[in-house]
C-alpha atoms as a PDB file:
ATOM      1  CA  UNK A   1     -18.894  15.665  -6.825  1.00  0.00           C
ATOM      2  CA  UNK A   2     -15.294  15.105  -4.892  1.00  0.00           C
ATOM      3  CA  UNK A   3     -13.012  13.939  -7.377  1.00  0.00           C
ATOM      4  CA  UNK A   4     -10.996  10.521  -7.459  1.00  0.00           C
ATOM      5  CA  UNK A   5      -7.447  10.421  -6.375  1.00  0.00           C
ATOM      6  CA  UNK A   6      -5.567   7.831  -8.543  1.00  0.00           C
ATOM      7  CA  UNK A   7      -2.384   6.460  -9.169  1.00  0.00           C
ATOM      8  CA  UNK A   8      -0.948   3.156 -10.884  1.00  0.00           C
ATOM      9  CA  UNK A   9       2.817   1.748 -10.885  1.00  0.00           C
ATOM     10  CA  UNK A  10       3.858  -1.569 -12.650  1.00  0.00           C
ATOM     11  CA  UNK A  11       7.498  -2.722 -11.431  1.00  0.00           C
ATOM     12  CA  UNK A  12       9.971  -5.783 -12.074  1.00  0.00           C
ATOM     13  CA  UNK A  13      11.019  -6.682  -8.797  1.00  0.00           C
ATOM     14  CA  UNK A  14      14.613  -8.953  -8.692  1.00  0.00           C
ATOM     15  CA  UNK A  15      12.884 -11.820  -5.921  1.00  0.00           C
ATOM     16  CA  UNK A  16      10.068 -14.175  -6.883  1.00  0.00           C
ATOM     17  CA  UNK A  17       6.314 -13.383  -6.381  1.00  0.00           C
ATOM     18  CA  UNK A  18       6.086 -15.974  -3.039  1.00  0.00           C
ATOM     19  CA  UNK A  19       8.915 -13.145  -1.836  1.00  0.00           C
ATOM     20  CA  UNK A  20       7.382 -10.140  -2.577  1.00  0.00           C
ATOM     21  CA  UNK A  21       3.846 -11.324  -1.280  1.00  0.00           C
ATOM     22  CA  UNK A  22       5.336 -12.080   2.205  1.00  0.00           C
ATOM     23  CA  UNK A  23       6.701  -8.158   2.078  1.00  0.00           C
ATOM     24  CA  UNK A  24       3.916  -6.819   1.360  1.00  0.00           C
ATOM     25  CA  UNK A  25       1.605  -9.024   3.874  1.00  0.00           C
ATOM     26  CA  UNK A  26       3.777  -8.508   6.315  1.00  0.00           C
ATOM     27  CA  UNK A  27       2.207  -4.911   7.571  1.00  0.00           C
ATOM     28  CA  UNK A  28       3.303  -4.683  11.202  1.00  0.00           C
ATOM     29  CA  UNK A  29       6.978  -4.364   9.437  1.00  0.00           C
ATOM     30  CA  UNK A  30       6.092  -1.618   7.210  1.00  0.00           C
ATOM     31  CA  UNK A  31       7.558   1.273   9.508  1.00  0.00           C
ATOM     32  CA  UNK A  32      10.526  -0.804   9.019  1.00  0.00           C
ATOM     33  CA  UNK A  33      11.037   0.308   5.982  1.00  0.00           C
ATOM     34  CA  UNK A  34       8.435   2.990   4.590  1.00  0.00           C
ATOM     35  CA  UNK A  35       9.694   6.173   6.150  1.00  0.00           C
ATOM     36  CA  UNK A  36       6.087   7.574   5.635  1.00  0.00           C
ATOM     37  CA  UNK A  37       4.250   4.970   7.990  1.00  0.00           C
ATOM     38  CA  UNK A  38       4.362   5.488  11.493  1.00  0.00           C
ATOM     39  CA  UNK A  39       2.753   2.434  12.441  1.00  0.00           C
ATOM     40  CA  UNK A  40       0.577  -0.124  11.367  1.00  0.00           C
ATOM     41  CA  UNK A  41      -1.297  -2.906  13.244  1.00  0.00           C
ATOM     42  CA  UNK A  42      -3.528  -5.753  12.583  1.00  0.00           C
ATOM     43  CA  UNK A  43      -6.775  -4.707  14.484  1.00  0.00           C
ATOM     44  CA  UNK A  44      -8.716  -8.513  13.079  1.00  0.00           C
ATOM     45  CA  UNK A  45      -8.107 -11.355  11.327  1.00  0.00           C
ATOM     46  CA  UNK A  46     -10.171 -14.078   9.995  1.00  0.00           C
ATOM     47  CA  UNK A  47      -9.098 -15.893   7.203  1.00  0.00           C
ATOM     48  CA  UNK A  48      -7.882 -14.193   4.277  1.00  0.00           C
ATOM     49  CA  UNK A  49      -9.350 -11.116   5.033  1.00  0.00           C
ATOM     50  CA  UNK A  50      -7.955  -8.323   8.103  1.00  0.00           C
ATOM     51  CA  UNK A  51      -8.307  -5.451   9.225  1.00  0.00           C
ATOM     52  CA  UNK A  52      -5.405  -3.138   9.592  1.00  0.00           C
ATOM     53  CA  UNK A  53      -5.135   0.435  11.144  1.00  0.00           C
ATOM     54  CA  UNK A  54      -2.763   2.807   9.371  1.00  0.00           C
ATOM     55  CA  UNK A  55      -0.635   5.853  10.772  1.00  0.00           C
ATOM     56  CA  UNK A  56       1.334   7.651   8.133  1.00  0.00           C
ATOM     57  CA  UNK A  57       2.847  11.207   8.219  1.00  0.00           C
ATOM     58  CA  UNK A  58       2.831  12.503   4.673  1.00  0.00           C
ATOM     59  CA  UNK A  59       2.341  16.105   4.528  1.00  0.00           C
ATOM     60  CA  UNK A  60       0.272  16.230   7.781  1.00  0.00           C
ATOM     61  CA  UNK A  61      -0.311  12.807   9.611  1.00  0.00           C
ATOM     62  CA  UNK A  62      -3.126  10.884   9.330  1.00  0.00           C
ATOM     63  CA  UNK A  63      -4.547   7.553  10.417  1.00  0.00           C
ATOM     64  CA  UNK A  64      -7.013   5.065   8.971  1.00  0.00           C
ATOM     65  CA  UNK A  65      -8.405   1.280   8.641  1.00  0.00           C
ATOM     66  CA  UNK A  66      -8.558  -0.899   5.487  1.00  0.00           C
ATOM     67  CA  UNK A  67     -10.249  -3.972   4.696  1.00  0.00           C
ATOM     68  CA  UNK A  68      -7.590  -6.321   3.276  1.00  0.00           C
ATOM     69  CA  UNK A  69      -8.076  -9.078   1.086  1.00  0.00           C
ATOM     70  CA  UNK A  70      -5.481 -11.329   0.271  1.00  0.00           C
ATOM     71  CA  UNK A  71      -4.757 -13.890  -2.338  1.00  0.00           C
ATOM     72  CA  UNK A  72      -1.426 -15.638  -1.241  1.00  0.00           C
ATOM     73  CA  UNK A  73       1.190 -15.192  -3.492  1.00  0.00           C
ATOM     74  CA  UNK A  74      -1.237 -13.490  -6.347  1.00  0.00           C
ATOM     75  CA  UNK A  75      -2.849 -10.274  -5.025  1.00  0.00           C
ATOM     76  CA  UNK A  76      -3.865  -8.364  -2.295  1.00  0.00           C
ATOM     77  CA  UNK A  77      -7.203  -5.753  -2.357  1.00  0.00           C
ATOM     78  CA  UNK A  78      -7.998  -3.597   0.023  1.00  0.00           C
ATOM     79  CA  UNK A  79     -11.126  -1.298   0.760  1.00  0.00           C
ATOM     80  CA  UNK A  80     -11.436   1.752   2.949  1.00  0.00           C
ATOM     81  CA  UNK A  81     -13.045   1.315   6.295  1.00  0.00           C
ATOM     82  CA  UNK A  82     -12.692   4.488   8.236  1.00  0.00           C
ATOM     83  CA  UNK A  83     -10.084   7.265   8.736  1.00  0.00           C
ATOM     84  CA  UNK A  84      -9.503  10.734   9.472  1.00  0.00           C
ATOM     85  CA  UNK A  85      -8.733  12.347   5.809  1.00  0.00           C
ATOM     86  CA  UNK A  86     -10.595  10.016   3.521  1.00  0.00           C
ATOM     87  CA  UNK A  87     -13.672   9.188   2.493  1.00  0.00           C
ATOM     88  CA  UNK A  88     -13.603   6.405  -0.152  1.00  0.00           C
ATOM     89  CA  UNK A  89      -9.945   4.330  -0.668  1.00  0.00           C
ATOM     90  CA  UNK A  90      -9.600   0.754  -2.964  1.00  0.00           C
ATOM     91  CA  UNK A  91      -6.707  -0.377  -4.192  1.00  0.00           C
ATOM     92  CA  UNK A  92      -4.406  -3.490  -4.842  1.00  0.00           C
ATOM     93  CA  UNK A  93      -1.504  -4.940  -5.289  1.00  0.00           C
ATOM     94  CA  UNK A  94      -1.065  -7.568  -8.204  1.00  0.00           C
ATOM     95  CA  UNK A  95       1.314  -9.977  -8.587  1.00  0.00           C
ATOM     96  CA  UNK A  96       2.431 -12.213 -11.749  1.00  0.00           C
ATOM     97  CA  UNK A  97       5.978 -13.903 -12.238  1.00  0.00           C
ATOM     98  CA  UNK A  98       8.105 -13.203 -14.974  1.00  0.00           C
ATOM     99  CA  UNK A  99      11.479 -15.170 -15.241  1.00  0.00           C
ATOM    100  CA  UNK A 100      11.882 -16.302 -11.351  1.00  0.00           C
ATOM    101  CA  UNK A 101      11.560 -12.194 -10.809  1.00  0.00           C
ATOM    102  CA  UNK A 102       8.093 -10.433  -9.685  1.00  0.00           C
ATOM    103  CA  UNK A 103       5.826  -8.472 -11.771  1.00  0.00           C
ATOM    104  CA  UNK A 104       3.772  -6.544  -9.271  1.00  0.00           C
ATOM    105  CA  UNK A 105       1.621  -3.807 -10.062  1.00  0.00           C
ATOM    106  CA  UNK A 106      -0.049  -1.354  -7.545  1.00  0.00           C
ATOM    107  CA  UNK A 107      -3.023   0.618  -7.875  1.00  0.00           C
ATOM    108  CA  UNK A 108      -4.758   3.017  -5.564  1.00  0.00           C
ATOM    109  CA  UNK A 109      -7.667   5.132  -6.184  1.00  0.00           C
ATOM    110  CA  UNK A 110      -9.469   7.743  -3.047  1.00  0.00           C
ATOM    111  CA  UNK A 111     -11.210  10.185  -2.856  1.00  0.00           C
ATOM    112  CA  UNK A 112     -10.724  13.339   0.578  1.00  0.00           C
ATOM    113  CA  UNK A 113     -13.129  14.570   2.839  1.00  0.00           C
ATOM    114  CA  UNK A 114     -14.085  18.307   1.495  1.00  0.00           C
ATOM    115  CA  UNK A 115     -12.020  19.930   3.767  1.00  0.00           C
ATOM    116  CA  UNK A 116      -8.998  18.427   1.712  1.00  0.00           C
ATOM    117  CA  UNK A 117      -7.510  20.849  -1.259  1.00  0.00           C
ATOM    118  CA  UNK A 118      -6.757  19.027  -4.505  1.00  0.00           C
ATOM    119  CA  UNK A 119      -2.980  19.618  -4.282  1.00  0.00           C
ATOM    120  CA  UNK A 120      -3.083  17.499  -1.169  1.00  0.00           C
ATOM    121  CA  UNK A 121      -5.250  14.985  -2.054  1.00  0.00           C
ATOM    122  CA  UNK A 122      -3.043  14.255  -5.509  1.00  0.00           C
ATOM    123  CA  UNK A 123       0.297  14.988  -3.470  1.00  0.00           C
ATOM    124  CA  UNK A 124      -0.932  11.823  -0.919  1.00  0.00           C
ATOM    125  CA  UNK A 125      -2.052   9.495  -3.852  1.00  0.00           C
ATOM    126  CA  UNK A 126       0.676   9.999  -6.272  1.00  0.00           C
ATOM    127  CA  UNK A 127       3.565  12.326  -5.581  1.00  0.00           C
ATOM    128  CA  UNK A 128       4.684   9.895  -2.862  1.00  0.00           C
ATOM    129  CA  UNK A 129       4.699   6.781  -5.017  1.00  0.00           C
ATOM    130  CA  UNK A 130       8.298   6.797  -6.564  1.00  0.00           C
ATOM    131  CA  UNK A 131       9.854   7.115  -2.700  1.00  0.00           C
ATOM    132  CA  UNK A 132       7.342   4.056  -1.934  1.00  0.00           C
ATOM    133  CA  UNK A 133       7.998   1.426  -4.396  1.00  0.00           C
ATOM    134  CA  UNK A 134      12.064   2.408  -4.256  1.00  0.00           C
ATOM    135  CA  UNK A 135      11.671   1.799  -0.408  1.00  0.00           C
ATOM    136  CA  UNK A 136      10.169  -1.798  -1.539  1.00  0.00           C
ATOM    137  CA  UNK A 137      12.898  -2.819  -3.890  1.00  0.00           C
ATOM    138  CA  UNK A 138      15.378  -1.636  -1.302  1.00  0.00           C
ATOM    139  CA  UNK A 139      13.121  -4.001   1.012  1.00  0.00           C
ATOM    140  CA  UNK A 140      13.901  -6.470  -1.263  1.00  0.00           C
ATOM    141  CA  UNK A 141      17.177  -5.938  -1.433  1.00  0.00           C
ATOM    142  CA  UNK A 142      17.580  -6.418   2.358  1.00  0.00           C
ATOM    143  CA  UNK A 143      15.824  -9.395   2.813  1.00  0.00           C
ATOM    144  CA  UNK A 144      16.772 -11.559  -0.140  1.00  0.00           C
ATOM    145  CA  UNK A 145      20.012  -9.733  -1.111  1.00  0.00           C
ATOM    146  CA  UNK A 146      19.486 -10.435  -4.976  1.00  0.00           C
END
């Protein structure tokens, strides 16, 4: 039995939830500003739901595709489609407003191919998540200046 990666962040961020939704649709501009992704492309899209292919360096670098899911301005889902390092990944980002600010609150669970020690595989899921959601408030910050 491979044990389950997971991590989970709540955050107030200072721009309103129709704001933060557009950042984190937006995932051809993630490179932009998340130091760890190396690029990230929209392979399909129909509807609500696409397809996007991931290349992040964290520790070693690694690629893979996610089913997205999105719910405009309320949540985004995503499921784990293929990749080089994982072999199961869900997650979501969810999104409530709170005084003309944005409650969002991110949650990620995977489990690693058995050629993946734990260290790694907790280092990828969690370690990193502090340097991610400061890169989106400083995302924020740049784009709506509040």
């Amino acid at each position: 039995m491979v044990d389950m990666a997971k991590a989970q962040t709540t955050e107030l961020f200072n721009c309103t939830v129709e704001e933060f939704y557009k950042i984190i649709a937006d995932y051809e501009k993630y490179p932009e500003f998340l130091k760890e992704v190396k690029s990230c492309k929209v392979i399909k899209s129909e509807g609500a739901k696409k397809q996007v292919d991931y290349h992040l360096a964290l520790i070693k670098e690694f690629k893979y595709i996610l089913q997205m899911n999105e719910t405009p301005n309320a949540k985004i889902e995503w499921e784990f489609l293929s990749g080089d390092i994982f072999k199961s990944m869900k997650g979501s980002w969810k999104l409530d407003p709170e005084a003309g600010k944005c409650r969002a609150t991110y949650t990620v669970e995977a489990s690693f191919g058995l050629l993946v020690p734990g260290p790694i595989a907790n280092g990828v899921i969690s370690v990193n998540l502090p340097n991610m959601i400061s890169s989106y408030h400083k995302r924020v910050n740049q784009l709506y200046g509040k």
